[in-house]
PDB file of N, CA and C in Angstrom:
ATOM      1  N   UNK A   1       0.840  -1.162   0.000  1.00  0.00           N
ATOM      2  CA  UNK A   1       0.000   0.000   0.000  1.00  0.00           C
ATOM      3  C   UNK A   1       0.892   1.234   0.000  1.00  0.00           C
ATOM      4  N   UNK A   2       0.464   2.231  -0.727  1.00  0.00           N
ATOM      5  CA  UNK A   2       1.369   3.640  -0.991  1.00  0.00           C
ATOM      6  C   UNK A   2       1.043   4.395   0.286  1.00  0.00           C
ATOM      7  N   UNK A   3       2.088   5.090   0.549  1.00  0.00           N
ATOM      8  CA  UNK A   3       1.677   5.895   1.654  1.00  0.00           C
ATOM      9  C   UNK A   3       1.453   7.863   1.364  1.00  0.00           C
ATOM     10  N   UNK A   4       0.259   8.156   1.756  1.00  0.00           N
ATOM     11  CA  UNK A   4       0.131   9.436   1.772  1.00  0.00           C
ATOM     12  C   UNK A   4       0.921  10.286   2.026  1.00  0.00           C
ATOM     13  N   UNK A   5       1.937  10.251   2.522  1.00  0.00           N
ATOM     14  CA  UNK A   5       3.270  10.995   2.798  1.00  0.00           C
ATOM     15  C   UNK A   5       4.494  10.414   2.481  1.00  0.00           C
ATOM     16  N   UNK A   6       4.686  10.000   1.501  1.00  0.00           N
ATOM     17  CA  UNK A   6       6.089   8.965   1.460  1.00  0.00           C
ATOM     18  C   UNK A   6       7.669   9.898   1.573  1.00  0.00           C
ATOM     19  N   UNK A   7       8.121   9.303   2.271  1.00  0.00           N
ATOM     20  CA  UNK A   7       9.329  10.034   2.859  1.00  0.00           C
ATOM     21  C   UNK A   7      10.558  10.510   1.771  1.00  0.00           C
ATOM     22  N   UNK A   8      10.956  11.575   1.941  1.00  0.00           N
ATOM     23  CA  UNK A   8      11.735  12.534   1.264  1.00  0.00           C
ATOM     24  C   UNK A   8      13.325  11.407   0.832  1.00  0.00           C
ATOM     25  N   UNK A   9      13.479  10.920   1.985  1.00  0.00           N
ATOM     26  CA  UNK A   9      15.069  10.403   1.458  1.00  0.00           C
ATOM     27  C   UNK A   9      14.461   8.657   0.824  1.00  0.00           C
ATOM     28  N   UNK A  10      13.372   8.109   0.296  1.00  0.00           N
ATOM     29  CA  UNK A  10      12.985   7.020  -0.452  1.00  0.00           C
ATOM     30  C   UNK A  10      13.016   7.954  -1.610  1.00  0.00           C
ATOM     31  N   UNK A  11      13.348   6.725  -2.781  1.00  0.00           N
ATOM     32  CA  UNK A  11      13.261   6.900  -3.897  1.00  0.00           C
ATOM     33  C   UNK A  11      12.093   6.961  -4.463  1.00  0.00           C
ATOM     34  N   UNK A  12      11.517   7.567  -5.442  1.00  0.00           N
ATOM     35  CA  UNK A  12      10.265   7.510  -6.093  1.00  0.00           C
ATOM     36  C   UNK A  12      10.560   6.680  -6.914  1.00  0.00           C
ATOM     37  N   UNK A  13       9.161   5.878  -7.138  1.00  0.00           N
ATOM     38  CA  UNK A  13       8.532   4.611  -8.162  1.00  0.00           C
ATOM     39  C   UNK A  13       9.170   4.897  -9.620  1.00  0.00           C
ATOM     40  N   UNK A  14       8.977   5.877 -10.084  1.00  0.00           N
ATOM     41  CA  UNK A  14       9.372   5.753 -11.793  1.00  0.00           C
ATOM     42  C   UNK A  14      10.958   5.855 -11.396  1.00  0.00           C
ATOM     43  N   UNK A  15      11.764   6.463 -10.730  1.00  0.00           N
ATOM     44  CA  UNK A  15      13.204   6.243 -10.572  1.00  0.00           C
ATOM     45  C   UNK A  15      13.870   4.495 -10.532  1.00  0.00           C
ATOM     46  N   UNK A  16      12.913   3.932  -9.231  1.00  0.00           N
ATOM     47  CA  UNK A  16      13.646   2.581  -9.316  1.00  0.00           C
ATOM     48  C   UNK A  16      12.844   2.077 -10.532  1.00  0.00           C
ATOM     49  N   UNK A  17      11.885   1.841 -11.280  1.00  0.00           N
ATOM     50  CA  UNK A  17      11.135   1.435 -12.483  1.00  0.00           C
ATOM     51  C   UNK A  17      12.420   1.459 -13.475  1.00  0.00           C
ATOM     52  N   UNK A  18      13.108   2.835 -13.849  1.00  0.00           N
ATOM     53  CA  UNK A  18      13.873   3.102 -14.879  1.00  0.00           C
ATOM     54  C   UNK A  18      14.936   2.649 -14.455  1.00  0.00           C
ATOM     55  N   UNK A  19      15.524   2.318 -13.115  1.00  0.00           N
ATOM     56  CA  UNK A  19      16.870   2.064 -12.751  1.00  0.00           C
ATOM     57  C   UNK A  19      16.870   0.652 -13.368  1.00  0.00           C
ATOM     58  N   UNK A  20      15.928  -0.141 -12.458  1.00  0.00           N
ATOM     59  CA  UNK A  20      15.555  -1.264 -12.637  1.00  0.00           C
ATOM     60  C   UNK A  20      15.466  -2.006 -14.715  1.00  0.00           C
ATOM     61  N   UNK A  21      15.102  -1.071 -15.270  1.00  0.00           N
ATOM     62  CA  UNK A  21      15.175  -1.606 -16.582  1.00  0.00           C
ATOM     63  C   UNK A  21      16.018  -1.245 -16.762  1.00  0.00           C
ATOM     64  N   UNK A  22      17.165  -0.658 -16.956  1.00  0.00           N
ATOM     65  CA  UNK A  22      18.428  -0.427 -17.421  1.00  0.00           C
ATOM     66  C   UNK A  22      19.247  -1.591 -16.756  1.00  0.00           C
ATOM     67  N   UNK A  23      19.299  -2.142 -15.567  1.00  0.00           N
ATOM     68  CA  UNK A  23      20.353  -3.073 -15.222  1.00  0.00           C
ATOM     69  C   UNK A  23      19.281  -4.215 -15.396  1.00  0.00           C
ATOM     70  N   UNK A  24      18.126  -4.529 -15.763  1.00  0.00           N
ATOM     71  CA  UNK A  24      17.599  -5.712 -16.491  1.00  0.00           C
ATOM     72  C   UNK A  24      18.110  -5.803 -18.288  1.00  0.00           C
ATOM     73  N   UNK A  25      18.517  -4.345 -18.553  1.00  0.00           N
ATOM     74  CA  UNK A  25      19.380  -4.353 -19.962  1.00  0.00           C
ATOM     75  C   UNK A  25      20.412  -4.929 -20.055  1.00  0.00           C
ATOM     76  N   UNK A  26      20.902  -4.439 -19.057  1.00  0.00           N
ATOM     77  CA  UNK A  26      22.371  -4.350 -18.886  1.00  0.00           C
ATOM     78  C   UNK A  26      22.771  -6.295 -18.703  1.00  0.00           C
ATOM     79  N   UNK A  27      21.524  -6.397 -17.240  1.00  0.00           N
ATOM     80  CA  UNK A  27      22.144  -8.053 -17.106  1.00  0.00           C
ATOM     81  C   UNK A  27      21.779  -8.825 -18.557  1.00  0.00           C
ATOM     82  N   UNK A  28      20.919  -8.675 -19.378  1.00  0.00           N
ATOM     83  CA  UNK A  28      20.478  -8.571 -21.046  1.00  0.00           C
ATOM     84  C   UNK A  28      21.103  -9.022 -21.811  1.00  0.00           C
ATOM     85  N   UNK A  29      21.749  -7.949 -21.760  1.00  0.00           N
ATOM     86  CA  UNK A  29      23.454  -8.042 -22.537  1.00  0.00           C
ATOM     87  C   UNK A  29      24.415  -8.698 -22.437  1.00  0.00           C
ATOM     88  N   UNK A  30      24.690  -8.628 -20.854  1.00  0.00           N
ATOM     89  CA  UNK A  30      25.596  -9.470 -20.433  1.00  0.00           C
ATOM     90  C   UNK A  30      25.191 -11.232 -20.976  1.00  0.00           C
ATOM     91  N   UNK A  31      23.893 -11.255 -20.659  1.00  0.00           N
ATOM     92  CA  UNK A  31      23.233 -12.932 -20.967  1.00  0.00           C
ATOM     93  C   UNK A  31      23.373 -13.368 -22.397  1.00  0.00           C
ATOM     94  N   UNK A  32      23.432 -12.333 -23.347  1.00  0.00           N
ATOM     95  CA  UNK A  32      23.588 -12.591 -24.639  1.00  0.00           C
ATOM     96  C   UNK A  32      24.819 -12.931 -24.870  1.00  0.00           C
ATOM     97  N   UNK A  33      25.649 -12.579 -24.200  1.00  0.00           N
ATOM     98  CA  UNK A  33      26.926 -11.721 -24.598  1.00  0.00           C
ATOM     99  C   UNK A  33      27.760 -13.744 -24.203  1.00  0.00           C
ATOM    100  N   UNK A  34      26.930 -13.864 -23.361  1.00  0.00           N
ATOM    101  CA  UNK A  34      27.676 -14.873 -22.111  1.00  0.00           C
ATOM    102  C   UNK A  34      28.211 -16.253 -23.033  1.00  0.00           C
ATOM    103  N   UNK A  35      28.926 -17.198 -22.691  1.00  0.00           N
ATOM    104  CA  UNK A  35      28.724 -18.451 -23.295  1.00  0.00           C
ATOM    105  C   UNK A  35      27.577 -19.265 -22.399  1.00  0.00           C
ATOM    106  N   UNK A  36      27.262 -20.207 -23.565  1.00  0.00           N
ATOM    107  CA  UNK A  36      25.699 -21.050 -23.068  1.00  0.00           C
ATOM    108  C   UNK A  36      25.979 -21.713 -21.816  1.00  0.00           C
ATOM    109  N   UNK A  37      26.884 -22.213 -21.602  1.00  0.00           N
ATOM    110  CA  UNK A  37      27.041 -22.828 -20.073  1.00  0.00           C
ATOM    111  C   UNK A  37      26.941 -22.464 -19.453  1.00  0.00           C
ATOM    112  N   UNK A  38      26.676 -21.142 -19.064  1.00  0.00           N
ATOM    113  CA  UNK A  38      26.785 -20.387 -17.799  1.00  0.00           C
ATOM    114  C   UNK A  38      25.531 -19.341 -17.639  1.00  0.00           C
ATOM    115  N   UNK A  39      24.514 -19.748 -16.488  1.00  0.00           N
ATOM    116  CA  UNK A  39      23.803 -19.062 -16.033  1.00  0.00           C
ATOM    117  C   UNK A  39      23.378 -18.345 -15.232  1.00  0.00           C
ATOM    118  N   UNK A  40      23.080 -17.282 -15.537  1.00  0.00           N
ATOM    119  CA  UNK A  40      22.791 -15.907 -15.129  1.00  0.00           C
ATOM    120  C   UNK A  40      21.679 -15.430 -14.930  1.00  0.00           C
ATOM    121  N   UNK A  41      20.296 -16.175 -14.620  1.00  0.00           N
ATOM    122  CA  UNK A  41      19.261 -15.865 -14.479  1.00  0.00           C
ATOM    123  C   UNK A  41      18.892 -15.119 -12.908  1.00  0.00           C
ATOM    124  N   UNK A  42      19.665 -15.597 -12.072  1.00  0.00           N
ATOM    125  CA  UNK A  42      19.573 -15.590 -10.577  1.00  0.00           C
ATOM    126  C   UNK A  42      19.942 -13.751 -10.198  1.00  0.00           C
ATOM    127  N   UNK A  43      20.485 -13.141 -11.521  1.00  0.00           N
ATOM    128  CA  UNK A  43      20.864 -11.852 -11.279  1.00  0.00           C
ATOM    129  C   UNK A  43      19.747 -10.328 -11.451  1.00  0.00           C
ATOM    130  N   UNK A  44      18.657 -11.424 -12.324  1.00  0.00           N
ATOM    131  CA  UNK A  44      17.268 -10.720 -12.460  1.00  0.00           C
ATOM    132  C   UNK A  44      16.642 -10.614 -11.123  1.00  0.00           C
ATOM    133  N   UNK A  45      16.833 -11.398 -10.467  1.00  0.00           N
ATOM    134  CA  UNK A  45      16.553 -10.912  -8.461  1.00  0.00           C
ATOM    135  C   UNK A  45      16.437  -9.554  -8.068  1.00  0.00           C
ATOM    136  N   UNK A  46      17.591  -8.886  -8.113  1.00  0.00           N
ATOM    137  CA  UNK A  46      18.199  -7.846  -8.065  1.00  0.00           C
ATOM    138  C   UNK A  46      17.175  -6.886  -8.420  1.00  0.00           C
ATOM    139  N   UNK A  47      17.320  -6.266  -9.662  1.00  0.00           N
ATOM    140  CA  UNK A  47      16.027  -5.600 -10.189  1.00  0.00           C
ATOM    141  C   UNK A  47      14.663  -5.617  -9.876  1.00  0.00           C
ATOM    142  N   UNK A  48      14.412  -7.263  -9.852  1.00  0.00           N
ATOM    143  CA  UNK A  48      12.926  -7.645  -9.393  1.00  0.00           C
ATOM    144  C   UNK A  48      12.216  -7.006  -8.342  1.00  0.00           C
ATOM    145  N   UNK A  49      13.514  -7.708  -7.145  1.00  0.00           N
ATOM    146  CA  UNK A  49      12.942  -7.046  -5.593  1.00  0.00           C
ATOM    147  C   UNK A  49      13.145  -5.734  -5.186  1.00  0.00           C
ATOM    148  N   UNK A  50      13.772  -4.767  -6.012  1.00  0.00           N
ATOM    149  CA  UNK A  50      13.704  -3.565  -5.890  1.00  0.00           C
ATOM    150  C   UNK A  50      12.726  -3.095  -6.505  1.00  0.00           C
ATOM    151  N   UNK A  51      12.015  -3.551  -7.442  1.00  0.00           N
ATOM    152  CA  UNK A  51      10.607  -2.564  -7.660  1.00  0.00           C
ATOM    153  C   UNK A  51       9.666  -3.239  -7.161  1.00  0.00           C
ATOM    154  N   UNK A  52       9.513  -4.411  -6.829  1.00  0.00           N
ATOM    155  CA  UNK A  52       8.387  -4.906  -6.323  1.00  0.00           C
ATOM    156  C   UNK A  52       8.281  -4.498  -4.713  1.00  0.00           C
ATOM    157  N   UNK A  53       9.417  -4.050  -4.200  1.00  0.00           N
ATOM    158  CA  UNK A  53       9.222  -3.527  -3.050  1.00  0.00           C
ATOM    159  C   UNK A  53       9.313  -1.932  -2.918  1.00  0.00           C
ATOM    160  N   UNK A  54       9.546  -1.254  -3.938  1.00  0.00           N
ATOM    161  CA  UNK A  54       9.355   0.383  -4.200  1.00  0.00           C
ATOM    162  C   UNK A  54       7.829   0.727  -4.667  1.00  0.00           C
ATOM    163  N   UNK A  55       7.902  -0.185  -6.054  1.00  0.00           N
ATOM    164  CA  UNK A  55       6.861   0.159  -6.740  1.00  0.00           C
ATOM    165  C   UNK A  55       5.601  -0.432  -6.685  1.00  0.00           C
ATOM    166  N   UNK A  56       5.672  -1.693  -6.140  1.00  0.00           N
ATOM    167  CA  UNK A  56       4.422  -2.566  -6.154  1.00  0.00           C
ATOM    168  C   UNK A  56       4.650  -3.785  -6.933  1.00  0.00           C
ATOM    169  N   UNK A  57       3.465  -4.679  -6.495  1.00  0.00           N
ATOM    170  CA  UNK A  57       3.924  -6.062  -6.500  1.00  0.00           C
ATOM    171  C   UNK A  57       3.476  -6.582  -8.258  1.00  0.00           C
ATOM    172  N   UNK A  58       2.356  -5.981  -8.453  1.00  0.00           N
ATOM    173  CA  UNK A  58       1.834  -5.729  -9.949  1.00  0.00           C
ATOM    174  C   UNK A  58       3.126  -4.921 -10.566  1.00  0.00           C
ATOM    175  N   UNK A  59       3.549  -4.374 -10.248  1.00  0.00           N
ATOM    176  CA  UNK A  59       5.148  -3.688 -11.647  1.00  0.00           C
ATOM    177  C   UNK A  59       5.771  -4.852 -11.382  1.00  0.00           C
ATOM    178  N   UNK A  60       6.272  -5.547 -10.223  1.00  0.00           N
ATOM    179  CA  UNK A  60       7.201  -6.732 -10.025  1.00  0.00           C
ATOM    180  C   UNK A  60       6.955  -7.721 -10.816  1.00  0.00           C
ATOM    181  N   UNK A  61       5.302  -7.888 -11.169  1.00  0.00           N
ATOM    182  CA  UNK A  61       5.441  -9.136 -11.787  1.00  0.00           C
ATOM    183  C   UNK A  61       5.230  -8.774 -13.177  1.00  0.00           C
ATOM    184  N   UNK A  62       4.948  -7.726 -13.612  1.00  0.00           N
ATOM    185  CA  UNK A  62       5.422  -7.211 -15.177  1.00  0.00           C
ATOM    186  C   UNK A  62       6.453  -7.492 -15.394  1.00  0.00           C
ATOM    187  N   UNK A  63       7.177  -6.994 -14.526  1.00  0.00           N
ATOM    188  CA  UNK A  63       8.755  -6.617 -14.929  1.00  0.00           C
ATOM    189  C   UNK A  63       9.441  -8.154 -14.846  1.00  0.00           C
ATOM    190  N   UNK A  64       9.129  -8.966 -13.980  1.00  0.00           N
ATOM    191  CA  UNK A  64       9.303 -10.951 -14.063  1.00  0.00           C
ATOM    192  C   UNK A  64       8.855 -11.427 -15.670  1.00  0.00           C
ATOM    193  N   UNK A  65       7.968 -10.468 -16.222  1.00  0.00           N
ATOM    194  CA  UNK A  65       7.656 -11.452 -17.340  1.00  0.00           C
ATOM    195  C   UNK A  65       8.756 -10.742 -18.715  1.00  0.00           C
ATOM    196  N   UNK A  66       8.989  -9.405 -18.469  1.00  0.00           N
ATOM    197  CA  UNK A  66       9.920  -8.868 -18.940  1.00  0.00           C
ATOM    198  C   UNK A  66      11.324  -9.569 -18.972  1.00  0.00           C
ATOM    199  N   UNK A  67      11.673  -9.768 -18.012  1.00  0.00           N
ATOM    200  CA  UNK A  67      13.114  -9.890 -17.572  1.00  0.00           C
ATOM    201  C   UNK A  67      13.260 -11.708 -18.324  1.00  0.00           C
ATOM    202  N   UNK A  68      12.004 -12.467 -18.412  1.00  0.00           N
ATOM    203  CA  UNK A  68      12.131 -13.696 -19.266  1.00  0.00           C
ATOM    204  C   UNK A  68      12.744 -13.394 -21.085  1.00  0.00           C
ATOM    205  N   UNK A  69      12.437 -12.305 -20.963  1.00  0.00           N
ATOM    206  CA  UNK A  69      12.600 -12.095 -22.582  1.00  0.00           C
ATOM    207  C   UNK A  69      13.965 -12.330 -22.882  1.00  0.00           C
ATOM    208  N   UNK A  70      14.835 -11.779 -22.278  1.00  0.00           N
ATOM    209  CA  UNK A  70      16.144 -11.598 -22.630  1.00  0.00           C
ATOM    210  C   UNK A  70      17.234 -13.288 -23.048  1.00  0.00           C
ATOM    211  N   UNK A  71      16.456 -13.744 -21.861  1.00  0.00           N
ATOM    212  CA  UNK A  71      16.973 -15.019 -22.041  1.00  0.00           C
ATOM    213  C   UNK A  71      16.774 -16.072 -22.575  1.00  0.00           C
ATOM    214  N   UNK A  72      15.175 -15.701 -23.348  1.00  0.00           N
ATOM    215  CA  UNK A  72      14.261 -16.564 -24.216  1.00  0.00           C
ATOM    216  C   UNK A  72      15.157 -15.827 -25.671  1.00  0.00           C
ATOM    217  N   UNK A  73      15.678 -14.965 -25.775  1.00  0.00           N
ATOM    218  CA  UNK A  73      16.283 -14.484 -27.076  1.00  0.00           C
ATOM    219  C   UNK A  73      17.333 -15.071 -27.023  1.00  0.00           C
ATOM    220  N   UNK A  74      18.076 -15.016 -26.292  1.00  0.00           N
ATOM    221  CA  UNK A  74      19.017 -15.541 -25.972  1.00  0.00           C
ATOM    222  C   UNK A  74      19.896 -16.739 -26.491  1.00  0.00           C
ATOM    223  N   UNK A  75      18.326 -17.891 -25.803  1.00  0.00           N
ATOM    224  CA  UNK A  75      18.274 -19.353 -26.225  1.00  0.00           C
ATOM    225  C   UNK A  75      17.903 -19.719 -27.634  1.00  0.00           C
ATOM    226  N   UNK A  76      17.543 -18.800 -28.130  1.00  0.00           N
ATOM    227  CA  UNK A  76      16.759 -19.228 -29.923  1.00  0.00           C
ATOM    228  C   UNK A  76      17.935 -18.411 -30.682  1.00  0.00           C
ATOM    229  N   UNK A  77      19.049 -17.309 -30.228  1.00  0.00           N
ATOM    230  CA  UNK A  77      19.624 -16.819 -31.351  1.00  0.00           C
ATOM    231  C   UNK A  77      21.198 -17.704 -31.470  1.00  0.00           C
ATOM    232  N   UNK A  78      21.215 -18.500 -29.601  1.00  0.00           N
ATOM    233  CA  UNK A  78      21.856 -19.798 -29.707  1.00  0.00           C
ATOM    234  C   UNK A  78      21.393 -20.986 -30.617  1.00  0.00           C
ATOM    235  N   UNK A  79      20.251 -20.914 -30.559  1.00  0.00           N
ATOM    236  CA  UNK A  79      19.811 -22.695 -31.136  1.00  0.00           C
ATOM    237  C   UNK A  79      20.035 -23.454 -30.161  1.00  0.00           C
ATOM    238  N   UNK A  80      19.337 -23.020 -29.077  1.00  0.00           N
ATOM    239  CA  UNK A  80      19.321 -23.819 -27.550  1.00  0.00           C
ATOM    240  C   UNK A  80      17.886 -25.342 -27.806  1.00  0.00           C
ATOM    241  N   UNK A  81      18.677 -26.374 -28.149  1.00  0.00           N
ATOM    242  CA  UNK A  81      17.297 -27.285 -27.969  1.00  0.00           C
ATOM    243  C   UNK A  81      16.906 -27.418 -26.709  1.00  0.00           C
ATOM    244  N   UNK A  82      15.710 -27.895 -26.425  1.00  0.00           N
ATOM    245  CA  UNK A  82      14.863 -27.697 -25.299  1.00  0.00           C
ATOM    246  C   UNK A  82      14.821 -29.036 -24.808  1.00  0.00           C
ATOM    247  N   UNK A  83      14.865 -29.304 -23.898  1.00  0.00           N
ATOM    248  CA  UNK A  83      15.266 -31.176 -23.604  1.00  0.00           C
ATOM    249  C   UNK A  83      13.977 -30.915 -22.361  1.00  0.00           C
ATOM    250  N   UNK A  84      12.573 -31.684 -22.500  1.00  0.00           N
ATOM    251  CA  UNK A  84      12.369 -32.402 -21.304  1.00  0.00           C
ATOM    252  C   UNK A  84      12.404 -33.451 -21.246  1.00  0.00           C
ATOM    253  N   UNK A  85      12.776 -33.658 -19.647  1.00  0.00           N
ATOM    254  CA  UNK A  85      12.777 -34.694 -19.219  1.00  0.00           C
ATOM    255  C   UNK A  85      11.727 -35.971 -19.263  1.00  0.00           C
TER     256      UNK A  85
END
């Protein structure tokens, strides 16, 4: 719940929103960038729980379905086959 007075030294919502997508870019890049063995999903945390606890739990889980993209590109511009078990 937002508070009617939210305190001067917290960050405002669209600040961590924009922070937050730039180092979901950034880890992005890095994931593209990465070799396939090595995963980096655990670093989308980071971003996540900072807006879902600034901004709300509805931007958090936008931004969860967002932050799948990078690594779903990722896997197809590899030619990652998909193995289930």
């Amino acid at each position: 719940m937002k508070d009617a007075f939210p305190s001067p030294d917290r960050p405002s919502s669209s600040l961590v929103i924009g922070l937050s997508l730039i180092l979901m870019a950034l880890i992005g890049l890095f994931e593209y960038a990465r070799p396939v063995q090595v995963s980096i999903f655990v670093l989308y945390l980071v971003p996540l729980l900072l807006v879902a606890t600034h901004a709300g739990i509805w931007v958090g889980i936008i931004l969860s379905v967002l932050s799948a993209a990078p690594g779903f590109v990722g896997d197809v511009t590899w030619a990652i086959p998909v193995v289930i078990p």
